[in-house]
Protein backbone atom coordinates (compact mmCIF):
# COMPACT_ATOMS: atom_id res chain seq x y z
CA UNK A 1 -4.54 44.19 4.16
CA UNK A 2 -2.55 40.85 2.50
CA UNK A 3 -1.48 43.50 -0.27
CA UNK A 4 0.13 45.91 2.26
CA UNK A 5 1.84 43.78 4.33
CA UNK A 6 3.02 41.91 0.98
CA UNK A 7 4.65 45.30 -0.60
CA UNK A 8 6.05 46.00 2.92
CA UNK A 9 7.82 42.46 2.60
CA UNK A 10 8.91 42.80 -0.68
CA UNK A 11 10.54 46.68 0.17
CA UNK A 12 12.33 45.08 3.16
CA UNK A 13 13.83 42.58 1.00
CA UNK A 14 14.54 45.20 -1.82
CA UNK A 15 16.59 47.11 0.83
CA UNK A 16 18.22 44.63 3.01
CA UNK A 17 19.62 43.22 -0.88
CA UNK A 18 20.88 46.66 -2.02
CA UNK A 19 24.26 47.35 -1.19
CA UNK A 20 25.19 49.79 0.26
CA UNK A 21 27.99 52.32 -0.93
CA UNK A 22 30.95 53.23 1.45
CA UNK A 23 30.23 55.69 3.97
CA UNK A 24 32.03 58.90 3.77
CA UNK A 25 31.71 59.02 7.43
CA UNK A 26 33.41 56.16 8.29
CA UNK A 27 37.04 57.60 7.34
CA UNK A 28 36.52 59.69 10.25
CA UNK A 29 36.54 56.95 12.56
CA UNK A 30 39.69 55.94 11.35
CA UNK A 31 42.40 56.69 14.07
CA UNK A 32 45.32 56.52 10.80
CA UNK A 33 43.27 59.29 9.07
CA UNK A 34 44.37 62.67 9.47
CA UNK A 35 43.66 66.12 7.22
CA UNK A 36 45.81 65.47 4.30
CA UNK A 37 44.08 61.58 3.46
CA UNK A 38 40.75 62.17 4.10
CA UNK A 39 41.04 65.51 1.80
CA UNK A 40 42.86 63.54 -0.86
CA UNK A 41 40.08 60.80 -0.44
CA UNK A 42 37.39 63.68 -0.73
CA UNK A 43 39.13 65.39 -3.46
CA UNK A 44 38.87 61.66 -5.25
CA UNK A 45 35.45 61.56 -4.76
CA UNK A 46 33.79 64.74 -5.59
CA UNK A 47 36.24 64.76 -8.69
CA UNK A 48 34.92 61.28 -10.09
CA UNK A 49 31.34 63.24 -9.16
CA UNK A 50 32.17 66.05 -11.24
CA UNK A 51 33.26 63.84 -14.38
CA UNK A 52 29.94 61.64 -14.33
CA UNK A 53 27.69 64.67 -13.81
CA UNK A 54 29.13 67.56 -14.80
CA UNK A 55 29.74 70.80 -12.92
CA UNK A 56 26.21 71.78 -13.20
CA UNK A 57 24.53 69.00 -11.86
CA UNK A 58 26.46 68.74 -7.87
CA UNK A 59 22.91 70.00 -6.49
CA UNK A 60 22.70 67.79 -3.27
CA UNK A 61 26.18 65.51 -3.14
CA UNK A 62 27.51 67.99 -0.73
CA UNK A 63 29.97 69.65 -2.80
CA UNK A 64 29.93 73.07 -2.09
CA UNK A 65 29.88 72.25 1.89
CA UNK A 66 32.97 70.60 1.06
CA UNK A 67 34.85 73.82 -0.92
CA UNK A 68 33.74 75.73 2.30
């Protein structure tokens, strides 16, 4: 029982250290935002995607959502 509660500790710590990435979501919130930045921001992002893991590899970042 000292074991669990010790790993459960120690994953809570893990994750409340980890930092965590911007949030694509949050742009939306933005009341400056409109179409043409956030699809320049998006257009960033999936592009810097692309170069790190090829064009082969976007399974699951939400790429092909996006080109829809």
């Amino acid at each position: 029982m000292k074991t669990n509660n010790f790993f459960v500790l120690m994953a809570l710590i893990c994750l409340m250290l980890l930092k965590p990435e911007k949030n694509l979501a949050q742009d939306f919130n933005d009341s400056t935002a409109n179409y043409f930045t956030l699809t320049d921001f998006y257009d960033q992002f999936y592009d810097s995607l692309i170069q790190l893991r090829g064009t082969e590899n976007m399974q699951g970042t939400g790429y092909k959502d996006y080109l829809r």
